[in-house]
PDB file of N, CA and C in Angstrom:
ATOM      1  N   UNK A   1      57.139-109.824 -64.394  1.00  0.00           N
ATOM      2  CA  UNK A   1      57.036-109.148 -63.112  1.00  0.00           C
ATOM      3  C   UNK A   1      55.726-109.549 -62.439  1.00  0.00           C
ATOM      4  N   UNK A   2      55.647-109.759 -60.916  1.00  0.00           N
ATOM      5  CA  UNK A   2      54.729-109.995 -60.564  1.00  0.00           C
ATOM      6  C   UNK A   2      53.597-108.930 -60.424  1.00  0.00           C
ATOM      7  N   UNK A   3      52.348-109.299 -60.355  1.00  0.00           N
ATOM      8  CA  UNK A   3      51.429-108.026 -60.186  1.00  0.00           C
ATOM      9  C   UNK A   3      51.653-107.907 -58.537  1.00  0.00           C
ATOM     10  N   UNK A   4      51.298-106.822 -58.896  1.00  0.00           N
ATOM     11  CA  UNK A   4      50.924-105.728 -56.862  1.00  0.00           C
ATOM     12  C   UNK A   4      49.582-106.142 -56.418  1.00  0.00           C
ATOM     13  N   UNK A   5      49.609-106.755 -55.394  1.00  0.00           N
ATOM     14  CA  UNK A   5      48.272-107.189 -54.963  1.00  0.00           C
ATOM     15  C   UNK A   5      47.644-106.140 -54.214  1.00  0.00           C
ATOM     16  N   UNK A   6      46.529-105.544 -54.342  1.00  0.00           N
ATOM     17  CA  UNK A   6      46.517-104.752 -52.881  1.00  0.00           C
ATOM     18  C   UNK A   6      45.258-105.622 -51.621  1.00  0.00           C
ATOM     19  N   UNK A   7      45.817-104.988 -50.560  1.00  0.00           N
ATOM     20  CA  UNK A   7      45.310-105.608 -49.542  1.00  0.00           C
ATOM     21  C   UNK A   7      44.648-104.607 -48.846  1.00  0.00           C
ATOM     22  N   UNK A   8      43.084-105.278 -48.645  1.00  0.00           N
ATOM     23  CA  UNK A   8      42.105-104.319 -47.938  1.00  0.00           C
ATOM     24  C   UNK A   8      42.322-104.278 -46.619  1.00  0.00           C
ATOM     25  N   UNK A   9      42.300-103.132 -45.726  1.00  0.00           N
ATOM     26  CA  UNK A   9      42.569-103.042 -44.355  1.00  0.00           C
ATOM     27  C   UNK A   9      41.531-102.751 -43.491  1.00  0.00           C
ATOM     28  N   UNK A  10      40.730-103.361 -42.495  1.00  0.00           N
ATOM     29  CA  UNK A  10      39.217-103.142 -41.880  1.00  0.00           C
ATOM     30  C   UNK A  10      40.202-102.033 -41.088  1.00  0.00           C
ATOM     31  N   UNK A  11      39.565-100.736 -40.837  1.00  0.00           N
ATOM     32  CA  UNK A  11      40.245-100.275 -39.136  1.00  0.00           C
ATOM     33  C   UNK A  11      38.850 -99.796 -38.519  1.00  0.00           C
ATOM     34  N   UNK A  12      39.103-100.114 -37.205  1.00  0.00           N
ATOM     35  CA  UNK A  12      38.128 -99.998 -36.074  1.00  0.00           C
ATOM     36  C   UNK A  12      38.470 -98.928 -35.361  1.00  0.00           C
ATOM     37  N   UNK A  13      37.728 -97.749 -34.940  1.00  0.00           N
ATOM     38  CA  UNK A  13      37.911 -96.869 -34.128  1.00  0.00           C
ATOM     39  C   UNK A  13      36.808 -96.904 -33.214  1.00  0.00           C
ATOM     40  N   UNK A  14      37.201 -96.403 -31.802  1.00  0.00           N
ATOM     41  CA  UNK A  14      36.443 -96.614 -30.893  1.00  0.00           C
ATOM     42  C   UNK A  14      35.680 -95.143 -30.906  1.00  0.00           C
ATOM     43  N   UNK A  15      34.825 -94.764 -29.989  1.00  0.00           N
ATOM     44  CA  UNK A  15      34.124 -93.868 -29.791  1.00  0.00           C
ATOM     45  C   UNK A  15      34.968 -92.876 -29.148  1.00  0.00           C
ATOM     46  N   UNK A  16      35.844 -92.838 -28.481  1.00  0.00           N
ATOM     47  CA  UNK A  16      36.145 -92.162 -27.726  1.00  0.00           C
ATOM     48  C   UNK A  16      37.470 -91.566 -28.436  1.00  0.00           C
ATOM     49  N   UNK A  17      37.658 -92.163 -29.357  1.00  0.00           N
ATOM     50  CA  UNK A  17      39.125 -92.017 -30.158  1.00  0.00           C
ATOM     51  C   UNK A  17      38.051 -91.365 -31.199  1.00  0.00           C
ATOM     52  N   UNK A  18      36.990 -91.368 -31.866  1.00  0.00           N
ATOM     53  CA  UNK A  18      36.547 -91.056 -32.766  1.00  0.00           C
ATOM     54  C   UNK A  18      36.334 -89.307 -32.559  1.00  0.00           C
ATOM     55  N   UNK A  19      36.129 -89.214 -31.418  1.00  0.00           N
ATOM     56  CA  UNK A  19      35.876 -87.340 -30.970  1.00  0.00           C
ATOM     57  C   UNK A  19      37.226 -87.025 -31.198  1.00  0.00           C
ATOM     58  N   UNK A  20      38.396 -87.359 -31.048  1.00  0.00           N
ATOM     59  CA  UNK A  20      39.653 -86.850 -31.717  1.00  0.00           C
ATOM     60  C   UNK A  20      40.185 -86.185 -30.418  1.00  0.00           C
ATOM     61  N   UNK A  21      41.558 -85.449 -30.522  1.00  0.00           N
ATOM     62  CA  UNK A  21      42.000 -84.804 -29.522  1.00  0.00           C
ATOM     63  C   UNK A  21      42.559 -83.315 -30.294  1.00  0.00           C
ATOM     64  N   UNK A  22      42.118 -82.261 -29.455  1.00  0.00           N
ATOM     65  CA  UNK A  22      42.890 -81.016 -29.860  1.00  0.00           C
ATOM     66  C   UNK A  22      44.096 -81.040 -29.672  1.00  0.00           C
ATOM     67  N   UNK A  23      45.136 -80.630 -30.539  1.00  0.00           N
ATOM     68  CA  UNK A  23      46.666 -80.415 -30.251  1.00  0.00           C
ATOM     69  C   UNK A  23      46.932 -79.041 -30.746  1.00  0.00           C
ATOM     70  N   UNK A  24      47.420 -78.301 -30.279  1.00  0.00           N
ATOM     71  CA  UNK A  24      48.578 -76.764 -30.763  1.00  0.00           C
ATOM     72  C   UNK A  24      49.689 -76.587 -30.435  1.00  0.00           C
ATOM     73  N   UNK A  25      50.203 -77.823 -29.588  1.00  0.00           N
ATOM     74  CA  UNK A  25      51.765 -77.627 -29.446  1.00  0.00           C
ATOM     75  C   UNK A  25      52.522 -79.113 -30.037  1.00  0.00           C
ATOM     76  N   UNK A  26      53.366 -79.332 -30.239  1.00  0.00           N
ATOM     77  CA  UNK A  26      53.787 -81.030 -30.481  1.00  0.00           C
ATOM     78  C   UNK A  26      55.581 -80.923 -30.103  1.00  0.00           C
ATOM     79  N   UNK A  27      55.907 -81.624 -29.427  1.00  0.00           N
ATOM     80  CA  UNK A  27      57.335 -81.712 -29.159  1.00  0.00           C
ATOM     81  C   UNK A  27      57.627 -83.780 -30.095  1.00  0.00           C
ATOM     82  N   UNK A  28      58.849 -83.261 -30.541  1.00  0.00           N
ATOM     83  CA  UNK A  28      59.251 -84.620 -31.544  1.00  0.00           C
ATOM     84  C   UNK A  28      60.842 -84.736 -30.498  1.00  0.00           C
ATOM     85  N   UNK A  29      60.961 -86.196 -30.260  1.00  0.00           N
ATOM     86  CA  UNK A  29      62.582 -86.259 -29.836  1.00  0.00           C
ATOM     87  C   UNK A  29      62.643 -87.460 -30.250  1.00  0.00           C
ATOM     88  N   UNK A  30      64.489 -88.262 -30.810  1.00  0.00           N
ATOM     89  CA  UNK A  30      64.105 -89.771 -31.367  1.00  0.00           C
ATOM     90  C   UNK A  30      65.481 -90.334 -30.581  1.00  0.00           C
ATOM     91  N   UNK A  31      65.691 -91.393 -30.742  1.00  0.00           N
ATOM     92  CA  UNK A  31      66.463 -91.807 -30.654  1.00  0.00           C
ATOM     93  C   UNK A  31      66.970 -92.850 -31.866  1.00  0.00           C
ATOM     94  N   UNK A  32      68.110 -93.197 -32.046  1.00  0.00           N
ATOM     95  CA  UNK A  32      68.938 -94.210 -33.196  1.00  0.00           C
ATOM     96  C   UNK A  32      66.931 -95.023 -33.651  1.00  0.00           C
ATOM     97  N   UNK A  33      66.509 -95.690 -32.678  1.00  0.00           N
ATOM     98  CA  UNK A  33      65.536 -97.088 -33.446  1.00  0.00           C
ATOM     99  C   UNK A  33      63.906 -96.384 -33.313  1.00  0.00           C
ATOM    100  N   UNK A  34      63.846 -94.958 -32.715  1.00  0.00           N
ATOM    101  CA  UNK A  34      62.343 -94.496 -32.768  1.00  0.00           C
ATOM    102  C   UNK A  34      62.237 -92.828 -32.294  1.00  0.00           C
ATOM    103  N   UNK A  35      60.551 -93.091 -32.913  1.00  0.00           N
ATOM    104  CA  UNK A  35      60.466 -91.335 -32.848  1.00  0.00           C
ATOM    105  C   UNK A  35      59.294 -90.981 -31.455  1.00  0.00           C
ATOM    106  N   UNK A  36      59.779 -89.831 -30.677  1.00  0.00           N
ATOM    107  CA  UNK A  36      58.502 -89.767 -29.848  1.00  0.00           C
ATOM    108  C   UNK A  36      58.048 -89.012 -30.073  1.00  0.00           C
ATOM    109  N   UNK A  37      56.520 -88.783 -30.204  1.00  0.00           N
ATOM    110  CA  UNK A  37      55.971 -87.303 -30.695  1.00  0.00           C
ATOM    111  C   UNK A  37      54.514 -87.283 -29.711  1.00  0.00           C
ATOM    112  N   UNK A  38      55.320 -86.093 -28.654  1.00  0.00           N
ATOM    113  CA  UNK A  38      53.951 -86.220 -27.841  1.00  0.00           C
ATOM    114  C   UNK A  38      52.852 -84.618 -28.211  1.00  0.00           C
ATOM    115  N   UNK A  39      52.110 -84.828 -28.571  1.00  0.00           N
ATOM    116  CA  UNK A  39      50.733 -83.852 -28.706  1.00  0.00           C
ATOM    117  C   UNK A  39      49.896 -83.294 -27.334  1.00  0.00           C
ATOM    118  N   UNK A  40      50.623 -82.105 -27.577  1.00  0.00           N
ATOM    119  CA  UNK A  40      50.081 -81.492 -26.320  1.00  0.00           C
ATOM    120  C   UNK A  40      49.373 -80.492 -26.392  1.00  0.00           C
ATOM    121  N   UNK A  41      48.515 -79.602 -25.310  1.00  0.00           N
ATOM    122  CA  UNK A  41      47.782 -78.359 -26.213  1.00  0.00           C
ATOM    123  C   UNK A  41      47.955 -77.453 -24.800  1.00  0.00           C
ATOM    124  N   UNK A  42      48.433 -76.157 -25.275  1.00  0.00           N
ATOM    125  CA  UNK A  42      49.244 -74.880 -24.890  1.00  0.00           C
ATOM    126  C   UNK A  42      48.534 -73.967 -24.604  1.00  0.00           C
ATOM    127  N   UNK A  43      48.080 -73.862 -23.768  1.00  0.00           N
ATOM    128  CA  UNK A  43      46.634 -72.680 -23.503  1.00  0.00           C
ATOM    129  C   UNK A  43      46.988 -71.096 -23.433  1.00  0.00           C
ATOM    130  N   UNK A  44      46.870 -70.423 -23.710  1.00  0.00           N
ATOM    131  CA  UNK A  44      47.492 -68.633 -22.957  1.00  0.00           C
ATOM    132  C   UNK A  44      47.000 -69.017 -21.824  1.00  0.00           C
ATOM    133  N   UNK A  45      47.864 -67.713 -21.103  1.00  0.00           N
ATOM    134  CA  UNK A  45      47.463 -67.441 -19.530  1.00  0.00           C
ATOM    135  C   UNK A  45      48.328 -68.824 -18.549  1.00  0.00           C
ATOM    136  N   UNK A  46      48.331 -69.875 -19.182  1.00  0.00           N
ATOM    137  CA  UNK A  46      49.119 -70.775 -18.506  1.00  0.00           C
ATOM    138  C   UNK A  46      50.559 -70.908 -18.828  1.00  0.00           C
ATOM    139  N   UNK A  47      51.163 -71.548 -17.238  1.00  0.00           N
ATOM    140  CA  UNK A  47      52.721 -71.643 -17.925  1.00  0.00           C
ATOM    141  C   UNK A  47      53.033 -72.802 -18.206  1.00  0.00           C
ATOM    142  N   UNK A  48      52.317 -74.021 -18.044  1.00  0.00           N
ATOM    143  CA  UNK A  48      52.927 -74.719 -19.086  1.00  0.00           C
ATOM    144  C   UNK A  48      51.961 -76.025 -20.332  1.00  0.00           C
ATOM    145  N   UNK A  49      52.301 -76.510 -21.327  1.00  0.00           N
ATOM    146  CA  UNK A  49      51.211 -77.035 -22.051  1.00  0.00           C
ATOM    147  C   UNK A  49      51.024 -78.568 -21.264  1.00  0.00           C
ATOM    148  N   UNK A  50      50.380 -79.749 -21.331  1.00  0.00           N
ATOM    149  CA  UNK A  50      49.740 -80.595 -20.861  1.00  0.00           C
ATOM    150  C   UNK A  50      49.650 -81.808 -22.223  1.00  0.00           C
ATOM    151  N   UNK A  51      50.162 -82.599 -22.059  1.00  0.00           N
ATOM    152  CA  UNK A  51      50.561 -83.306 -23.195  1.00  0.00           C
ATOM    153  C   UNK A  51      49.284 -84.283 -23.083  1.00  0.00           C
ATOM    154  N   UNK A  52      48.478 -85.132 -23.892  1.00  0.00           N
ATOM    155  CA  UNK A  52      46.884 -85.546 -23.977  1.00  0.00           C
ATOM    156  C   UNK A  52      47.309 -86.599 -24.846  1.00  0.00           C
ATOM    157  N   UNK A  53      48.223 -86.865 -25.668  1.00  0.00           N
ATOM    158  CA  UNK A  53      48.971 -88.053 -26.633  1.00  0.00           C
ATOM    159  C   UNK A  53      49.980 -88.279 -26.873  1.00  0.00           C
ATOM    160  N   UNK A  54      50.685 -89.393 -26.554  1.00  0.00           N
ATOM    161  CA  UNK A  54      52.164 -89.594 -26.922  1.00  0.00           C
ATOM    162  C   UNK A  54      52.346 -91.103 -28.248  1.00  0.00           C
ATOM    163  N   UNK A  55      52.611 -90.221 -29.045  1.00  0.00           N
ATOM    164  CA  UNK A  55      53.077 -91.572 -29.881  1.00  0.00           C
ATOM    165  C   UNK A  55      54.386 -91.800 -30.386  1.00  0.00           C
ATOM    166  N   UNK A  56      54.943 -93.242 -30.004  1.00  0.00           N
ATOM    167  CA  UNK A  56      56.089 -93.608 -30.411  1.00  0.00           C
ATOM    168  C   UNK A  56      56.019 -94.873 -32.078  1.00  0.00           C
ATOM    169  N   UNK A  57      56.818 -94.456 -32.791  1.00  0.00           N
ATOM    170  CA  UNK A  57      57.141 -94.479 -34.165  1.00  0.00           C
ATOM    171  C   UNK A  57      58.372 -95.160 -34.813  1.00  0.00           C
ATOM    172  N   UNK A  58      58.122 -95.774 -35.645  1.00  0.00           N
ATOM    173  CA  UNK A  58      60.048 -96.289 -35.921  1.00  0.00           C
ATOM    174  C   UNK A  58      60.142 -95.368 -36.798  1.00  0.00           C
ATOM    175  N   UNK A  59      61.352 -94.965 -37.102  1.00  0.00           N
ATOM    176  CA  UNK A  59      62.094 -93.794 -38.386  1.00  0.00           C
ATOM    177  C   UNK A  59      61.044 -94.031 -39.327  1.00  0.00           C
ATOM    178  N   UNK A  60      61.035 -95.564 -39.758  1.00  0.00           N
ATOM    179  CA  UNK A  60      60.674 -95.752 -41.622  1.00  0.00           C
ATOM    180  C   UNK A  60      59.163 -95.523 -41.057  1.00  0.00           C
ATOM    181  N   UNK A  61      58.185 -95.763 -40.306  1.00  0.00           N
ATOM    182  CA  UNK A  61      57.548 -95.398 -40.185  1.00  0.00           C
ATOM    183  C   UNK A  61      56.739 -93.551 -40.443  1.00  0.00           C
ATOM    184  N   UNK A  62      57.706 -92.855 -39.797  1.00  0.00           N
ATOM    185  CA  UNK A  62      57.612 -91.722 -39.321  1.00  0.00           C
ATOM    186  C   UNK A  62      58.138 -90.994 -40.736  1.00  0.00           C
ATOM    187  N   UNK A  63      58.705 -91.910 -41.817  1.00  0.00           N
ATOM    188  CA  UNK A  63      59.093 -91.546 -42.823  1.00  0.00           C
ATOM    189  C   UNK A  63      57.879 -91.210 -43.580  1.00  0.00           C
ATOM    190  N   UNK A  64      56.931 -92.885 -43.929  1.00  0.00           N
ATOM    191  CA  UNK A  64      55.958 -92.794 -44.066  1.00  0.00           C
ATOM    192  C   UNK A  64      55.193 -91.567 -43.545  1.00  0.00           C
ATOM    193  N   UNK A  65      54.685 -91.504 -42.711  1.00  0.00           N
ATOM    194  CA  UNK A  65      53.813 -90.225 -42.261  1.00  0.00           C
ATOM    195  C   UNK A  65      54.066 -89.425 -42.993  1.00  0.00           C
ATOM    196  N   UNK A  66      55.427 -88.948 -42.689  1.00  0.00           N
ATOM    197  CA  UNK A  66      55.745 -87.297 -43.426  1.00  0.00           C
ATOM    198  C   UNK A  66      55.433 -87.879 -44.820  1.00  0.00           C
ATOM    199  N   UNK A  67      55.371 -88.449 -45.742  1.00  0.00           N
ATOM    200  CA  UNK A  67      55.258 -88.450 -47.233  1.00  0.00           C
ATOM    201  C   UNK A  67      53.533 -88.548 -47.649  1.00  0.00           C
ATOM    202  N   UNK A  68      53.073 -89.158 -46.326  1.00  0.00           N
ATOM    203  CA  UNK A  68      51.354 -89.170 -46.025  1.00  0.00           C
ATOM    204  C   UNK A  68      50.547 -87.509 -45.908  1.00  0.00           C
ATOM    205  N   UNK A  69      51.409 -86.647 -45.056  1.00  0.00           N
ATOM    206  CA  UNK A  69      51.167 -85.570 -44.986  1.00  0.00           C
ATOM    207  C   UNK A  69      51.709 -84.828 -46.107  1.00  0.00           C
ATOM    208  N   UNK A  70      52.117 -85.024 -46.330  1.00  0.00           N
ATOM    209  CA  UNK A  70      52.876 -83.739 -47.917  1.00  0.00           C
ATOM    210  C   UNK A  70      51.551 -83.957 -48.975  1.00  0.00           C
ATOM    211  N   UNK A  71      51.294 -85.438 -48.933  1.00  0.00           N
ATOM    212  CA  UNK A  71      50.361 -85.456 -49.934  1.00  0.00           C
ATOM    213  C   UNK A  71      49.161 -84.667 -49.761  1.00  0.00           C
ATOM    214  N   UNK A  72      48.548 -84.848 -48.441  1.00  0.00           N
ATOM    215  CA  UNK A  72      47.430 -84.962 -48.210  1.00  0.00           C
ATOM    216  C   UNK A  72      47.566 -83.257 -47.725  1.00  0.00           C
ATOM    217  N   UNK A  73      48.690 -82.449 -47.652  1.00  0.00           N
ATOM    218  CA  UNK A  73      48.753 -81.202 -47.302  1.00  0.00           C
ATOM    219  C   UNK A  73      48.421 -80.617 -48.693  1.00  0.00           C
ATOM    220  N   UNK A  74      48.931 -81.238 -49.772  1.00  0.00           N
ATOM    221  CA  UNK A  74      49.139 -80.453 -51.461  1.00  0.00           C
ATOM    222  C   UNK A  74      48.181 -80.757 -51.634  1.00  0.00           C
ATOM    223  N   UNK A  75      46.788 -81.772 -51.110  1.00  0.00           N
ATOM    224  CA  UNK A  75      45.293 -81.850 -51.626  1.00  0.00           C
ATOM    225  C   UNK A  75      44.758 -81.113 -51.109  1.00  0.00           C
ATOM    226  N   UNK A  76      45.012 -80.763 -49.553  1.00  0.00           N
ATOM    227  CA  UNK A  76      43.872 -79.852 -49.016  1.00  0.00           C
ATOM    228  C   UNK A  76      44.079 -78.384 -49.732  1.00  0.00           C
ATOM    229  N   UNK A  77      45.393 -78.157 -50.143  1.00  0.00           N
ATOM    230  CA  UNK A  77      45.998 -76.736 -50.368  1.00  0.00           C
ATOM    231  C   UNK A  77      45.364 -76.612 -52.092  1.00  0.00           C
ATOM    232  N   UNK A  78      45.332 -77.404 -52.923  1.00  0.00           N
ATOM    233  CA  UNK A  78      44.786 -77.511 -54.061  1.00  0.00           C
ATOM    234  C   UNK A  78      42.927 -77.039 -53.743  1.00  0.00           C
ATOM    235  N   UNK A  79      42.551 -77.928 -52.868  1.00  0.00           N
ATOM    236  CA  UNK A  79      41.130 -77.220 -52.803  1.00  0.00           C
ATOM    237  C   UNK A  79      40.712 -75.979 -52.511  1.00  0.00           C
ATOM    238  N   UNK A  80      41.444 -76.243 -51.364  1.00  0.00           N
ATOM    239  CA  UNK A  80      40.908 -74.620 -50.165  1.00  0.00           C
ATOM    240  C   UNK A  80      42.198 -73.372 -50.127  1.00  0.00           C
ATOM    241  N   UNK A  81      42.989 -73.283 -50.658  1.00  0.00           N
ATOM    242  CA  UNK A  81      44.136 -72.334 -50.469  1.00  0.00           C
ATOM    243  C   UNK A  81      45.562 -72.891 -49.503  1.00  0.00           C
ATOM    244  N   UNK A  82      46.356 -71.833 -49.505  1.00  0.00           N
ATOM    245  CA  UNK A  82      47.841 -72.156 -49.261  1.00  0.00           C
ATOM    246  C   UNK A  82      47.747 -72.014 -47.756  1.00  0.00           C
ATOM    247  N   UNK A  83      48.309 -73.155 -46.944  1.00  0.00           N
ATOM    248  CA  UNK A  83      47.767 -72.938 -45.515  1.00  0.00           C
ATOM    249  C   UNK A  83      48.742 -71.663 -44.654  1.00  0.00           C
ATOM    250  N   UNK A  84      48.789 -70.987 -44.216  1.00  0.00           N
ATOM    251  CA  UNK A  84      49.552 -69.723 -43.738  1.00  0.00           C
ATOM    252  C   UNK A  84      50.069 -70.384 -42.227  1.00  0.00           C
ATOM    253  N   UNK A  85      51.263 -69.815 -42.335  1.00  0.00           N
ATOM    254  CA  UNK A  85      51.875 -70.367 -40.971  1.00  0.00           C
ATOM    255  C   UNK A  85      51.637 -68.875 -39.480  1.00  0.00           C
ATOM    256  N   UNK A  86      52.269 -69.456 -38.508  1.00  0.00           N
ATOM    257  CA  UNK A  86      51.742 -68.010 -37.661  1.00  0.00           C
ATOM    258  C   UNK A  86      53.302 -67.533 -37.141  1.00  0.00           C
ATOM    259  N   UNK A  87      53.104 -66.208 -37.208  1.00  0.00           N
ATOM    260  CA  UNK A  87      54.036 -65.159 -37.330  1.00  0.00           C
ATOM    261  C   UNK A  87      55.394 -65.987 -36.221  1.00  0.00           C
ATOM    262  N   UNK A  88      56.333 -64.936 -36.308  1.00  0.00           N
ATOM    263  CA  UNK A  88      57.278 -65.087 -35.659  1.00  0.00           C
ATOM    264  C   UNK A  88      57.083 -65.016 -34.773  1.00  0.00           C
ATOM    265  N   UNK A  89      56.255 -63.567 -34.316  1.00  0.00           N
ATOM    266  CA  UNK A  89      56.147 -63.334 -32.586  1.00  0.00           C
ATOM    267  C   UNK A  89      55.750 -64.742 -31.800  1.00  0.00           C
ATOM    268  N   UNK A  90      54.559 -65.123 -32.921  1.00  0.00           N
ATOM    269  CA  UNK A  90      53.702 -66.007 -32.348  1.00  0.00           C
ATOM    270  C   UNK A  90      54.965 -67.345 -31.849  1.00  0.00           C
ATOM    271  N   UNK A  91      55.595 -67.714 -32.820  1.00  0.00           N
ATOM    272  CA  UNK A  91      56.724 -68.558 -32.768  1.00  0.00           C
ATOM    273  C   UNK A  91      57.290 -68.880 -31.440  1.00  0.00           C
ATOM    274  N   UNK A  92      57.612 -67.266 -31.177  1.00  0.00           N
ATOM    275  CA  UNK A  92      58.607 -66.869 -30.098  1.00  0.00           C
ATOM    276  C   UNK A  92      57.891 -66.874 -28.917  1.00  0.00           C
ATOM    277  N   UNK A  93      56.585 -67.409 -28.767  1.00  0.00           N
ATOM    278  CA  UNK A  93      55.682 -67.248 -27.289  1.00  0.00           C
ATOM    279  C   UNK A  93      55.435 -68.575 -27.292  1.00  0.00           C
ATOM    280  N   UNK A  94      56.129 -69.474 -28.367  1.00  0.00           N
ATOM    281  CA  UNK A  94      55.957 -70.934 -27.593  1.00  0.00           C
ATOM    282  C   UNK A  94      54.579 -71.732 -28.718  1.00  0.00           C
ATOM    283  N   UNK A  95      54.067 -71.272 -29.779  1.00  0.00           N
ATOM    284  CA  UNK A  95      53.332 -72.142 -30.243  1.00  0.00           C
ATOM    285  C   UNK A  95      54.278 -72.727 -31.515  1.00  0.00           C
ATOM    286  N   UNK A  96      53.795 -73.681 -31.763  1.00  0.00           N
ATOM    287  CA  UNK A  96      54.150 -74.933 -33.117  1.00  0.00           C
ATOM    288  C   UNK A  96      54.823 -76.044 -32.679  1.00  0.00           C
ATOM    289  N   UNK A  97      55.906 -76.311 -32.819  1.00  0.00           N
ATOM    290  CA  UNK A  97      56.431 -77.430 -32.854  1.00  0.00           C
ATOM    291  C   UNK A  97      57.986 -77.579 -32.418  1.00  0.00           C
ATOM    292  N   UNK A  98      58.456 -77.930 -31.385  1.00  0.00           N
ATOM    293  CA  UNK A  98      59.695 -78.108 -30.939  1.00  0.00           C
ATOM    294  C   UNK A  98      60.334 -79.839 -30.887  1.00  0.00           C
ATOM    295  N   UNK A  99      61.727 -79.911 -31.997  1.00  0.00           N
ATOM    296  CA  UNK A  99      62.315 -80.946 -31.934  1.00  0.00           C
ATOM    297  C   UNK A  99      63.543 -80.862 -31.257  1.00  0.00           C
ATOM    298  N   UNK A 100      64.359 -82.382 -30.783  1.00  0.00           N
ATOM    299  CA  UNK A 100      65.248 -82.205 -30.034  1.00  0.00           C
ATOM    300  C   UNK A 100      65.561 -83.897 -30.179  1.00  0.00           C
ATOM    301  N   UNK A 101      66.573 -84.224 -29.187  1.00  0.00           N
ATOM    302  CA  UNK A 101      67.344 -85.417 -29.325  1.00  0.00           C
ATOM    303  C   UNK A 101      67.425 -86.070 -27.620  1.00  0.00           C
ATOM    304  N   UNK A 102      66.468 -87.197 -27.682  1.00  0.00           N
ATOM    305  CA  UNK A 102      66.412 -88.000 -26.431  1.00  0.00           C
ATOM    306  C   UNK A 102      67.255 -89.236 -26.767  1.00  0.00           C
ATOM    307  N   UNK A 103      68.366 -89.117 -26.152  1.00  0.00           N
ATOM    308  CA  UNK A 103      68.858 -90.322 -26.014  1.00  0.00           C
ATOM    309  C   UNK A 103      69.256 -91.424 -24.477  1.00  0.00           C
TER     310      UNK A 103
END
């Protein structure tokens, strides 16, 4: 069998990407060959949220991610505790995460 090589990856982040962006709302829609997941953030008092990032994804990609986050959710949760989700009410006034089907 051949050995697994691994390959080092330089990544460059800019300054302005490095301050990061707040998100509290995220809408996901895909179609058959990709995923869109735009990051938006949902203020009270306003009626509607303001989307600040849109990223588009292929499936196996987006597969990846989710198996990136499970991990890296069961490390943070191993250190610091079990992360708590927010109530129903809260649910029902429009915060977390809404999926759907753009075709």
């Amino acid at each position: 069998m051949p050995e697994e090589v691994k390959q080092q990856i330089n990544v460059e982040i800019g300054e302005k990407e490095a301050e990061g962006i707040f998100s509290n709302f995220v809408l996901i829609a895909h179609s058959p060959s990709e995923f869109i997941i735009d990051f938006a953030r949902f203020l009270p008092g306003l009626p509607k949220a303001k989307v600040f990032a849109r990223i588009v994804m292929t499936p196996q990609h987006v597969l990846l991610l989710r198996n990136a986050l499970e991990d890296n959710i069961k490390k943070f949760e191993d250190r610091f505790d079990k992360i708590k989700l927010v109530s129903r009410e809260d649910e029902a006034k429009g915060f977390g995460f809404i999926g759907g089907d753009k075709h």
